[in-house]
C-alpha atoms as a PDB file:
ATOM      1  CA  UNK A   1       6.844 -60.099 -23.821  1.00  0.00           C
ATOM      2  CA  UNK A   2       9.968 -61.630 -21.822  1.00  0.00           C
ATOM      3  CA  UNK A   3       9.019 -64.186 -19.544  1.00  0.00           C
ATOM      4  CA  UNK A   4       9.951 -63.552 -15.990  1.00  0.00           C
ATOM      5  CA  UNK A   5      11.782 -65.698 -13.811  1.00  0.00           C
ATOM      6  CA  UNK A   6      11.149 -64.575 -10.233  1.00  0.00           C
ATOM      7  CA  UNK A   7       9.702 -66.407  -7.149  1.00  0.00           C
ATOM      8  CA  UNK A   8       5.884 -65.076  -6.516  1.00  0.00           C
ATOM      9  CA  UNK A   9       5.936 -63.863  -2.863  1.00  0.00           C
ATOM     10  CA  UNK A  10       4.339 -60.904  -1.472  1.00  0.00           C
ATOM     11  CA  UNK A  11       7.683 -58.755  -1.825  1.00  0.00           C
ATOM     12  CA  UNK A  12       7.711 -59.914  -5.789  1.00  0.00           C
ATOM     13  CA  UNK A  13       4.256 -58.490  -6.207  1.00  0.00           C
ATOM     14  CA  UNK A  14       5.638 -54.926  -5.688  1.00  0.00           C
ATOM     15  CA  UNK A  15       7.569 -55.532  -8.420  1.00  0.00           C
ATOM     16  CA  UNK A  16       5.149 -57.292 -11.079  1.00  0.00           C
ATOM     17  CA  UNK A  17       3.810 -55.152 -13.649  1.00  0.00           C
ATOM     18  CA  UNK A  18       4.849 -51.903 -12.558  1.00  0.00           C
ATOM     19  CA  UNK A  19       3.374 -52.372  -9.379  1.00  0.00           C
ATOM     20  CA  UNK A  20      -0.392 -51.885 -10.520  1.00  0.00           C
ATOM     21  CA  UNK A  21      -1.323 -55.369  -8.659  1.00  0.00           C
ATOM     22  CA  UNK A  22       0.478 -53.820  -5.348  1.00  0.00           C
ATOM     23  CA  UNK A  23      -1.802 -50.748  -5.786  1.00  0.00           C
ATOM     24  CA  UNK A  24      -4.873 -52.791  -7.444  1.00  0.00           C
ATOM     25  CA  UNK A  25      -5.020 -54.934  -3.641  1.00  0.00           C
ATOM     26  CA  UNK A  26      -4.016 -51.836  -1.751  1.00  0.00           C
ATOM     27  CA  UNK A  27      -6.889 -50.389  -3.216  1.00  0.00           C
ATOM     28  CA  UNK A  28      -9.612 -53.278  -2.542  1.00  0.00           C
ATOM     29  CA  UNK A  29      -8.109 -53.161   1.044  1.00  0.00           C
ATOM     30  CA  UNK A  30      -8.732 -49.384   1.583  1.00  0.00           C
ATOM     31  CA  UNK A  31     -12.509 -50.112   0.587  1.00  0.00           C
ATOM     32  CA  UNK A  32     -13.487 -52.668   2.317  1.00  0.00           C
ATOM     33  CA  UNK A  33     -12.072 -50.832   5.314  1.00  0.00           C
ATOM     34  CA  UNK A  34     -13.806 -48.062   4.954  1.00  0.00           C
ATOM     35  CA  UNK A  35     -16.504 -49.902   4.620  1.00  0.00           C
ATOM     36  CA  UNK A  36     -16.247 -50.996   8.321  1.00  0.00           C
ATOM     37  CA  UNK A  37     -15.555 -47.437   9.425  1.00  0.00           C
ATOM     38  CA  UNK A  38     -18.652 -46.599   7.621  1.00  0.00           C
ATOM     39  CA  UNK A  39     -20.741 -49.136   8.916  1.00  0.00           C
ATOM     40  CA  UNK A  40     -19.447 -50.661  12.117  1.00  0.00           C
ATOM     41  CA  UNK A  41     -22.835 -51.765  13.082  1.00  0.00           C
ATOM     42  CA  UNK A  42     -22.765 -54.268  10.202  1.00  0.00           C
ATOM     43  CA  UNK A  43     -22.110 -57.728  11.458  1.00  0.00           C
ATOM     44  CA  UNK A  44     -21.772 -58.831   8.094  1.00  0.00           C
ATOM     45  CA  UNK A  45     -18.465 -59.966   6.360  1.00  0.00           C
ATOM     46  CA  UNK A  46     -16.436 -58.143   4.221  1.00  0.00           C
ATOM     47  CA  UNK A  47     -13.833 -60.336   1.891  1.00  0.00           C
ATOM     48  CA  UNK A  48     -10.237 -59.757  -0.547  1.00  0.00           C
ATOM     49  CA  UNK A  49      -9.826 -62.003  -2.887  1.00  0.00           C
ATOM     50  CA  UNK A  50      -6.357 -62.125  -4.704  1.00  0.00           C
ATOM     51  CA  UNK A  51      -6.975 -64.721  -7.135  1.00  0.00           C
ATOM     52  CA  UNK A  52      -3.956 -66.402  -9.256  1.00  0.00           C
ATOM     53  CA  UNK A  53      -4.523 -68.103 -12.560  1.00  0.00           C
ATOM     54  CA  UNK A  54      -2.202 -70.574 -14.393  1.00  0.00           C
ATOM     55  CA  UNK A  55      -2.283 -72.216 -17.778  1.00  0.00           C
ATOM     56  CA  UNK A  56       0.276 -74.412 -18.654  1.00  0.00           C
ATOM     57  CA  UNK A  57       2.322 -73.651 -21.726  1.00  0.00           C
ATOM     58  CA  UNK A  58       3.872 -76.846 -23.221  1.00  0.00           C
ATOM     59  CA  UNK A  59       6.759 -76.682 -25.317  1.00  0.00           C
ATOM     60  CA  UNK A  60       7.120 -76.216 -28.974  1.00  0.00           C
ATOM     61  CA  UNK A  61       9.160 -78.992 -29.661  1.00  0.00           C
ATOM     62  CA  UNK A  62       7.496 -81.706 -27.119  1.00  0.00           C
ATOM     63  CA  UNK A  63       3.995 -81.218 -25.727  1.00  0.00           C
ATOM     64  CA  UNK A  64       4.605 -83.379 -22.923  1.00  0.00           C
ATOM     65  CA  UNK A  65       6.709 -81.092 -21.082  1.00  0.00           C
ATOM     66  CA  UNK A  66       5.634 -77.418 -20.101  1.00  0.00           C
ATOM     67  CA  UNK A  67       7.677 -75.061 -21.040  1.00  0.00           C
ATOM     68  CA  UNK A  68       6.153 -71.966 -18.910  1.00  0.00           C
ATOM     69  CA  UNK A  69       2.995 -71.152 -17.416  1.00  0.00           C
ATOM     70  CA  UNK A  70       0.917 -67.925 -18.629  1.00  0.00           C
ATOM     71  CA  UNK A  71      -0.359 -66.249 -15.127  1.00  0.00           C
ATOM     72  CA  UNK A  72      -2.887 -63.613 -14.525  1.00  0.00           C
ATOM     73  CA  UNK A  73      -3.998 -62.241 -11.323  1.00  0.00           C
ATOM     74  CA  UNK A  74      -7.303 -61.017 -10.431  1.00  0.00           C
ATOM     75  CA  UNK A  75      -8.221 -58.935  -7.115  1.00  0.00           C
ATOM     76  CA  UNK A  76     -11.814 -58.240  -6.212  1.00  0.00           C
ATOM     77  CA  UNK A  77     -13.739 -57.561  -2.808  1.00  0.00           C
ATOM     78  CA  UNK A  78     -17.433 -57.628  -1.439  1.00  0.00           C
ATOM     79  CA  UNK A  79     -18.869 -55.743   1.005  1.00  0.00           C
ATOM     80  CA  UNK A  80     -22.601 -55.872   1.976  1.00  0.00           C
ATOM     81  CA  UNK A  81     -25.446 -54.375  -0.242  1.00  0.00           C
ATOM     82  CA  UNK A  82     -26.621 -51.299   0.598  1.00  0.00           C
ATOM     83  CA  UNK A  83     -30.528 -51.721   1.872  1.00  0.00           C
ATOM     84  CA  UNK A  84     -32.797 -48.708   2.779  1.00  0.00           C
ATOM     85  CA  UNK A  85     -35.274 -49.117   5.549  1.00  0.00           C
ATOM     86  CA  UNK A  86     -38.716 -49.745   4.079  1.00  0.00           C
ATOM     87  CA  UNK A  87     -40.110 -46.750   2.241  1.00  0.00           C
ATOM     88  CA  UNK A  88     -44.012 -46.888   1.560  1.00  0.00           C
ATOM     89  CA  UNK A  89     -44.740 -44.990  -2.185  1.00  0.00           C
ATOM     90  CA  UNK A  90     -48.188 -44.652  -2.973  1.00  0.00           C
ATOM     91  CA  UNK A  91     -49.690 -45.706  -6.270  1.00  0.00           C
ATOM     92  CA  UNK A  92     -51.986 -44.345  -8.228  1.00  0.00           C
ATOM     93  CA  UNK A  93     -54.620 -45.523 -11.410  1.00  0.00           C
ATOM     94  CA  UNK A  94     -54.849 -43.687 -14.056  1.00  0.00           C
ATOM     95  CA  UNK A  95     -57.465 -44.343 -17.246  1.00  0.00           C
ATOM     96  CA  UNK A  96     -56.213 -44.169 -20.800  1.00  0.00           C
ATOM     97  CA  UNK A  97     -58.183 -41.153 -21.859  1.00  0.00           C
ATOM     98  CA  UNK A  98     -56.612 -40.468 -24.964  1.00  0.00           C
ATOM     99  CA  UNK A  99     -58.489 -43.211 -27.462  1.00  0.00           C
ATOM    100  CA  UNK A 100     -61.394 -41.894 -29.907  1.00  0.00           C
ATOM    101  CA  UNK A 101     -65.048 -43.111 -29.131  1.00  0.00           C
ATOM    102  CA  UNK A 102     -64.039 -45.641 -32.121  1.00  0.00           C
ATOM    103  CA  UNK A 103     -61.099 -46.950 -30.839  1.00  0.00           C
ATOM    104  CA  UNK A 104     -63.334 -47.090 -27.358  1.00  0.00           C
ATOM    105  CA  UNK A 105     -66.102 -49.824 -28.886  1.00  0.00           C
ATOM    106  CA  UNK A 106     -62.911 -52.286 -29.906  1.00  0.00           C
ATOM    107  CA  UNK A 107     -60.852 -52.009 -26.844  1.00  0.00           C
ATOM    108  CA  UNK A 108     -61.553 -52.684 -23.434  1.00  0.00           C
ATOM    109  CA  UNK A 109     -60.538 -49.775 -21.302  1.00  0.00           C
ATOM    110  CA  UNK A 110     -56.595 -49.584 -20.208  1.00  0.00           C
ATOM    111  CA  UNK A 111     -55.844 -48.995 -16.656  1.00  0.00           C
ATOM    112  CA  UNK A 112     -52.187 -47.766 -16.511  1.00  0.00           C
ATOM    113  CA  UNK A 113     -50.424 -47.955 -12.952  1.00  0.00           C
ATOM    114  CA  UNK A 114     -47.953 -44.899 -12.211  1.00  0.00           C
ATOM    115  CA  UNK A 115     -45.380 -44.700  -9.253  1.00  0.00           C
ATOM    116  CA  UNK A 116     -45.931 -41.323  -7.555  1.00  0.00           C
ATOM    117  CA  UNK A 117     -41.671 -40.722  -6.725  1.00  0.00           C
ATOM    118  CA  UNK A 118     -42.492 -37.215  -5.731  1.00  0.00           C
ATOM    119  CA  UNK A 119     -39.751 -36.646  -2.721  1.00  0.00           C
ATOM    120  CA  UNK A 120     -37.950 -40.154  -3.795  1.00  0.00           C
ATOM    121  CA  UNK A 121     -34.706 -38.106  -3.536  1.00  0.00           C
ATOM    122  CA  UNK A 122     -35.474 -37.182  -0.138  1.00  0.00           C
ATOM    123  CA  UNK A 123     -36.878 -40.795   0.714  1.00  0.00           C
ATOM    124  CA  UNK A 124     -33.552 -42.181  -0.217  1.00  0.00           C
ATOM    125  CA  UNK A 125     -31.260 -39.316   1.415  1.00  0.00           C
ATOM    126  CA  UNK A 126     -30.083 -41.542   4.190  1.00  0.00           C
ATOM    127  CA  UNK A 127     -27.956 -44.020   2.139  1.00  0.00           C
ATOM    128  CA  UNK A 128     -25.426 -41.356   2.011  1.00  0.00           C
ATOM    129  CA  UNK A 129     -22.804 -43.251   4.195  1.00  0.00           C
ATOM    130  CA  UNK A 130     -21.692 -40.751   7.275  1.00  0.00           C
ATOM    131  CA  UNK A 131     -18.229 -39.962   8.895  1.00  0.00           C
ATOM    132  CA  UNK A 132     -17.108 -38.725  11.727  1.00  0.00           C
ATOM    133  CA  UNK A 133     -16.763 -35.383  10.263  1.00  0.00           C
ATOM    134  CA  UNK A 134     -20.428 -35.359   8.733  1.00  0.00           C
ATOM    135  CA  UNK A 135     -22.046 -36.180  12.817  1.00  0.00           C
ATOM    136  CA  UNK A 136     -20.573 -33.610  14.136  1.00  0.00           C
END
């Protein structure tokens, strides 16, 4: 690969690798603003990082000077976790009733514990984020 001798300002970035990291922040951006559209009673920060990363490349001949630097760039965002409201599940015991009268003298008797999710779906319905469109 050629090495590339340009300044690194915000117009250059356009430019760098096809433009995929112009489109790869333009894309973070969009989601952490809709993020706020979708939540705009959520006091809690959203954040863009555009991270740069240099290693020093010294030069063939004398490893005292560098010769170029390899750089990557890395974008990611956060926005705030997703959190139902409590929802209360019942739980329900259920005995191990498929051991012989053999196995029965040897082994204490095993209490399994199963999550009755019946209606979990609709439980969980509201996380779908809402819009404008979807309230009226």
């Amino acid at each position: 690969m050629p090495i590339q001798e340009r300044d690194l300002t915000f117009e250059s970035l356009e430019a760098m690798s096809d433009g995929r990291i112009a489109m790869l922040l333009k894309r973070h951006l969009q989601n952490v603003a809709a993020d706020c559209m979708n939540r705009p009673h959520d006091k809690a920060k959203r954040k863009v990082v555009l991270e740069f990363i240099f290693v020093p490349v010294p030069d063939v001949d004398d490893m005292t000077v560098c010769d170029r630097v390899d750089m990557e760039i890395e974008c990611k965002s956060k926005v705030p976790t997703f959190r139902t409201k409590v929802i209360q599940r019942a739980v329900a015991k259920l005995m191990n009733a498929s051991r012989t009268a053999k196995a029965a003298n040897h082994r204490h008797n095993h209490i399994t514990y199963e999550l009755a999710l019946l209606g979990l779906l609709e439980a969980i319905d509201g996380l779908k984020p809402t819009t404008k469109a979807s309230q009226s």
